[in-house]
Structures are given as C-alpha cells and as structure tokens.
N, C-alpha and C. Protein backbone atom coordinates (compact mmCIF):
# COMPACT_ATOMS: atom_id res chain seq x y z
N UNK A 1 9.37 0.17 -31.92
CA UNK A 1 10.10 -0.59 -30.91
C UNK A 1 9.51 -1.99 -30.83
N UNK A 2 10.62 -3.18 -30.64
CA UNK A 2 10.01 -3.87 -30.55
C UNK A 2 9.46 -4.62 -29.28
N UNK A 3 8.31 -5.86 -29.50
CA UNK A 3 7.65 -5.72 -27.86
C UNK A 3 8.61 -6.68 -27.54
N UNK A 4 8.70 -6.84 -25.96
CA UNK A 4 10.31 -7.33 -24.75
C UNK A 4 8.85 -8.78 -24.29
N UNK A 5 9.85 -9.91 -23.97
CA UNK A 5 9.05 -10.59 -23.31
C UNK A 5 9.19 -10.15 -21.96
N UNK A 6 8.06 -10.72 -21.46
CA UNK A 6 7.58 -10.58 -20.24
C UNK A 6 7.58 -12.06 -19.34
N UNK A 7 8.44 -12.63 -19.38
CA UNK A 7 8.14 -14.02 -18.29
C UNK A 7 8.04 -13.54 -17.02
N UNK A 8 6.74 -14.63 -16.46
CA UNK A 8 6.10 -15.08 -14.83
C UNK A 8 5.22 -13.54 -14.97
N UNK A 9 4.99 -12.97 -16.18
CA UNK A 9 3.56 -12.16 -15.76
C UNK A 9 2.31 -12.66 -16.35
N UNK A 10 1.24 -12.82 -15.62
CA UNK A 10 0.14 -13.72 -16.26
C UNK A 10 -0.33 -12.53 -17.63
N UNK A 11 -1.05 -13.55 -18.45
CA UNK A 11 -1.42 -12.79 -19.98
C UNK A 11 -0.75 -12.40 -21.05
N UNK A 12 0.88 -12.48 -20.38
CA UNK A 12 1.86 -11.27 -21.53
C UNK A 12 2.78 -12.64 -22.53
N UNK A 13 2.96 -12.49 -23.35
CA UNK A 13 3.08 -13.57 -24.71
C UNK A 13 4.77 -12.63 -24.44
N UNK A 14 5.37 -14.03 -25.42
CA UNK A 14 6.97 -14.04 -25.77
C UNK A 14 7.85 -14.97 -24.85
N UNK A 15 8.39 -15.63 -25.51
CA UNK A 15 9.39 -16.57 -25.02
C UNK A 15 10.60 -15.84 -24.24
N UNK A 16 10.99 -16.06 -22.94
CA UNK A 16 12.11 -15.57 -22.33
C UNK A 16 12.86 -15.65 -23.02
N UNK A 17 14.34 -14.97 -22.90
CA UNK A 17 15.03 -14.89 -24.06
C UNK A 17 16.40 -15.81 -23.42
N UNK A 18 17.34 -16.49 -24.25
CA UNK A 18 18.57 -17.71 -23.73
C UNK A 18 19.31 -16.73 -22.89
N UNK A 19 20.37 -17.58 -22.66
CA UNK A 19 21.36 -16.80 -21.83
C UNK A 19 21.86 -16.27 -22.06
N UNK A 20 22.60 -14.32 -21.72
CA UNK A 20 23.29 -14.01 -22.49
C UNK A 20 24.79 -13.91 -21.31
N UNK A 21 25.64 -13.60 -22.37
CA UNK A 21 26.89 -13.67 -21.97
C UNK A 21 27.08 -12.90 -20.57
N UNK A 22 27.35 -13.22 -19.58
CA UNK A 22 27.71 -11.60 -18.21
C UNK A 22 26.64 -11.72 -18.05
N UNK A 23 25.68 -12.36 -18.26
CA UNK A 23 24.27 -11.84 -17.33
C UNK A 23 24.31 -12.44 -15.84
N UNK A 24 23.66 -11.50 -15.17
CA UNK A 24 24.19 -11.65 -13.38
C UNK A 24 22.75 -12.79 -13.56
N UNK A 25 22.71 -14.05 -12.39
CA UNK A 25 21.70 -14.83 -12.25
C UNK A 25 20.62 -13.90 -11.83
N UNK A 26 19.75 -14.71 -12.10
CA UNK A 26 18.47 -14.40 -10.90
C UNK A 26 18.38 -13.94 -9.60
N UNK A 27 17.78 -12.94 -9.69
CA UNK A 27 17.75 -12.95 -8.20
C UNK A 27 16.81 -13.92 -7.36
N UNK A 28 16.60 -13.82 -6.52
CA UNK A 28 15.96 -14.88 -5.53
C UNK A 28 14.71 -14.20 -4.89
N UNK A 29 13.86 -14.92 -4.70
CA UNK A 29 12.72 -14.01 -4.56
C UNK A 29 12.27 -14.64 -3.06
N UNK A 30 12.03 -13.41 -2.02
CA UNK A 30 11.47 -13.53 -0.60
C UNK A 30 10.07 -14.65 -0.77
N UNK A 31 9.98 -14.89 0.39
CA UNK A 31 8.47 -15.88 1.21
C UNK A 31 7.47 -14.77 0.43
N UNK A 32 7.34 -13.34 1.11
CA UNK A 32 5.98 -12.95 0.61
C UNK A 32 6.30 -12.62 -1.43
N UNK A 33 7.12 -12.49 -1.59
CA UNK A 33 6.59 -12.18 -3.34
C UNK A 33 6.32 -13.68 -3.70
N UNK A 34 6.50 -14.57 -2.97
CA UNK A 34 6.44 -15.95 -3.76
C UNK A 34 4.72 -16.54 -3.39
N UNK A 35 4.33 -15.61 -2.41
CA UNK A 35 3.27 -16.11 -1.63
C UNK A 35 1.85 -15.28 -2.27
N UNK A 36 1.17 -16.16 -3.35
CA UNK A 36 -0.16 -15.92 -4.04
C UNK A 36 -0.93 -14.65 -3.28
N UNK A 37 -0.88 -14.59 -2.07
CA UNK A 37 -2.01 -14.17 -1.38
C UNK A 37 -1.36 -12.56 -1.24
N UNK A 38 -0.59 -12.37 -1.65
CA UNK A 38 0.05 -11.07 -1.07
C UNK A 38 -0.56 -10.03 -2.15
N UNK A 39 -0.35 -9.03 -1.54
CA UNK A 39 -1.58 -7.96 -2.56
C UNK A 39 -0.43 -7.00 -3.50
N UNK A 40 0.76 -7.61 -3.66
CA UNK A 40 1.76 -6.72 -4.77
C UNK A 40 2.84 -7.88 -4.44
N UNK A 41 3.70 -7.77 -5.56
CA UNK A 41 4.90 -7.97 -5.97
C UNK A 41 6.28 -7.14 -6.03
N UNK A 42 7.19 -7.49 -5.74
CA UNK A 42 8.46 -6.41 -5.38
C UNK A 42 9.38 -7.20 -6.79
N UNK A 43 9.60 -6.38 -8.03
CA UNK A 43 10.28 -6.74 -9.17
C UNK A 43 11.62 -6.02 -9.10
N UNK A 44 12.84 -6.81 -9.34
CA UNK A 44 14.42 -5.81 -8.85
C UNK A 44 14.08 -5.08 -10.61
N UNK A 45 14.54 -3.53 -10.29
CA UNK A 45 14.52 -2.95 -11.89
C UNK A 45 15.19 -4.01 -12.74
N UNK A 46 16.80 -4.34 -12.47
CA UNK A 46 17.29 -4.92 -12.85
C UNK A 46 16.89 -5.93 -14.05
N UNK A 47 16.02 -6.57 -12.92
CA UNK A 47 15.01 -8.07 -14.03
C UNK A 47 14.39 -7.35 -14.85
N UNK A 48 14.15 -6.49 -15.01
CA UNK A 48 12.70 -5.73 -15.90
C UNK A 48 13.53 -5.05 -16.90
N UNK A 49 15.03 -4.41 -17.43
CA UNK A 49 15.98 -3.83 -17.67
C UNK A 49 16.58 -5.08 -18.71
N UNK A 50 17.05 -5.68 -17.73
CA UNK A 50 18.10 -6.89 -18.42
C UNK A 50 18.80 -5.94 -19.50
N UNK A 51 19.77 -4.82 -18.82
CA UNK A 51 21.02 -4.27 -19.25
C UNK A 51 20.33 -3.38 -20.34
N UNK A 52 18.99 -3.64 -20.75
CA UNK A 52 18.47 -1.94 -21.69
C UNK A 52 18.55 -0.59 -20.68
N UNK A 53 17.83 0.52 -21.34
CA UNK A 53 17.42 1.46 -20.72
C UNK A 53 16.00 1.71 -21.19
N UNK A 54 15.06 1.26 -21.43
CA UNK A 54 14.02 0.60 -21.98
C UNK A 54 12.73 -0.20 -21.93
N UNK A 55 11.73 -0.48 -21.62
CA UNK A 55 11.08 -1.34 -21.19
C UNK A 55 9.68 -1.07 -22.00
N UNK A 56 8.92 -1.51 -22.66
CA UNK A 56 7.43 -1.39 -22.67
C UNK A 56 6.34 -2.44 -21.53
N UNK A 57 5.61 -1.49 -21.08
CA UNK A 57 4.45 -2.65 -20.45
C UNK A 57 3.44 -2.19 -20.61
N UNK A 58 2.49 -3.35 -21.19
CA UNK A 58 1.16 -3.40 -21.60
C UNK A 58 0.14 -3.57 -20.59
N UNK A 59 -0.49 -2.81 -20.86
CA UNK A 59 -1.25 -2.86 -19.42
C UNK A 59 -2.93 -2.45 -20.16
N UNK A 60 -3.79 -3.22 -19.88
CA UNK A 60 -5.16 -3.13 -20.31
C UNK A 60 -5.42 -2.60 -21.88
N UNK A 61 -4.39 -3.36 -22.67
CA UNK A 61 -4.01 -3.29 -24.24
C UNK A 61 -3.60 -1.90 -24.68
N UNK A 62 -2.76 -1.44 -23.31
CA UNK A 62 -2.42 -0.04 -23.39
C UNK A 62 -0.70 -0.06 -23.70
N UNK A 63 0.05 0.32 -24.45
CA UNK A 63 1.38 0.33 -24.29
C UNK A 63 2.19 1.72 -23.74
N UNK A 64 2.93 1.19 -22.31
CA UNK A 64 3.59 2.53 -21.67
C UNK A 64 5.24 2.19 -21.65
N UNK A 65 5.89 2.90 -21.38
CA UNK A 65 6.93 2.79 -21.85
C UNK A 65 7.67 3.24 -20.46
N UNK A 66 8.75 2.36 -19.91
CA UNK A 66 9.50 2.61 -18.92
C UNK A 66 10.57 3.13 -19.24
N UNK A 67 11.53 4.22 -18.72
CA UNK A 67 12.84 4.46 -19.30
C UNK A 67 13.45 5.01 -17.70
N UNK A 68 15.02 4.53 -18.40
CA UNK A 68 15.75 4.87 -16.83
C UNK A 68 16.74 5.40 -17.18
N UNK A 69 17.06 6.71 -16.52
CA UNK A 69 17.77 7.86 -17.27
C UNK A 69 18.99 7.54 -16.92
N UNK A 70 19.76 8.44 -17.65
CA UNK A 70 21.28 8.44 -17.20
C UNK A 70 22.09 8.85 -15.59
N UNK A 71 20.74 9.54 -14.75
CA UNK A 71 21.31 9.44 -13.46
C UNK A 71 20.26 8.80 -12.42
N UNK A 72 19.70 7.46 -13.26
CA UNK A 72 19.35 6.20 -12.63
C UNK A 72 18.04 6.38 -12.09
N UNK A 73 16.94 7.71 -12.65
CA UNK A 73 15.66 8.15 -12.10
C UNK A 73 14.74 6.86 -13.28
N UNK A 74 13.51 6.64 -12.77
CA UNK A 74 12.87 6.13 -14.10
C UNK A 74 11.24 6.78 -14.38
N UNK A 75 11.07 6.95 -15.54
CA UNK A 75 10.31 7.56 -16.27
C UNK A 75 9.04 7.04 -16.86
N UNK A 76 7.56 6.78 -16.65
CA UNK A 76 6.80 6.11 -17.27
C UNK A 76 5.90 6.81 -18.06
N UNK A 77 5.95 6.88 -19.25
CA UNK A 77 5.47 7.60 -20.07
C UNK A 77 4.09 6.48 -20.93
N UNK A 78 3.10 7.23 -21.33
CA UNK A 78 1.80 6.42 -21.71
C UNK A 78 2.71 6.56 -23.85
C-alpha cells in the first residue's frame, strides 16, 4: 500500500494532494483545535478518509492501518 500524505501533522512527509473533482471544502476548525495549548485535537474522519476506506498512520516508525467498514464502524489494526 501506498503511504497517504499527511498535511498539518508535525514529522509526517508528502505533499497534500491538488484538488479533486466533488471534493466537499474544508472543514473549519473550532478556537480550541486551533489553540496550541490544548492537550488533543478533534480530526472530522472525513479529512483523514478523503473518500478512501483506508488510511495508514505512522506512529513512532510504526505503521497502523485505519479502515472504515461498510456499516461506518472503524478499525485500527497494527
């Protein structure tokens, strides 16, 4: 599989990818996810998806794999 960029996560390499056709904008992000000091982040699946069912995230040069099933549960497998 190949690796998905990751833009606005610190450390993770790959160029965001252009626009694609039907893609819904951005969502808009609240005071506290925008606010450094806050001790987590709230990510819409959506952004993390961008229309796969799919995701890898690397985490301490570890690769896990997100998947979101056909009745919309999601799955994180090492």
């Amino acid at each position: 599989m190949a690796s998905l960029p990751t833009p606005g996560i610190p450390g993770a390499s790959g160029a965001p990818p252009g626009p694609e056709a039907g893609a819904a904008p951005a969502s808009s992000v609240s005071d506290r996810d925008a606010d450094p000091r806050a001790s987590h982040r709230r990510v819409p699946s959506r952004d993390l998806f961008r229309g796969a069912t799919e995701v890898e995230i690397v985490h301490h040069e570890h690769v896990y794999r997100l998947r979101q099933t056909a009745l919309g549960k999601l799955i994180l497998t090492k």
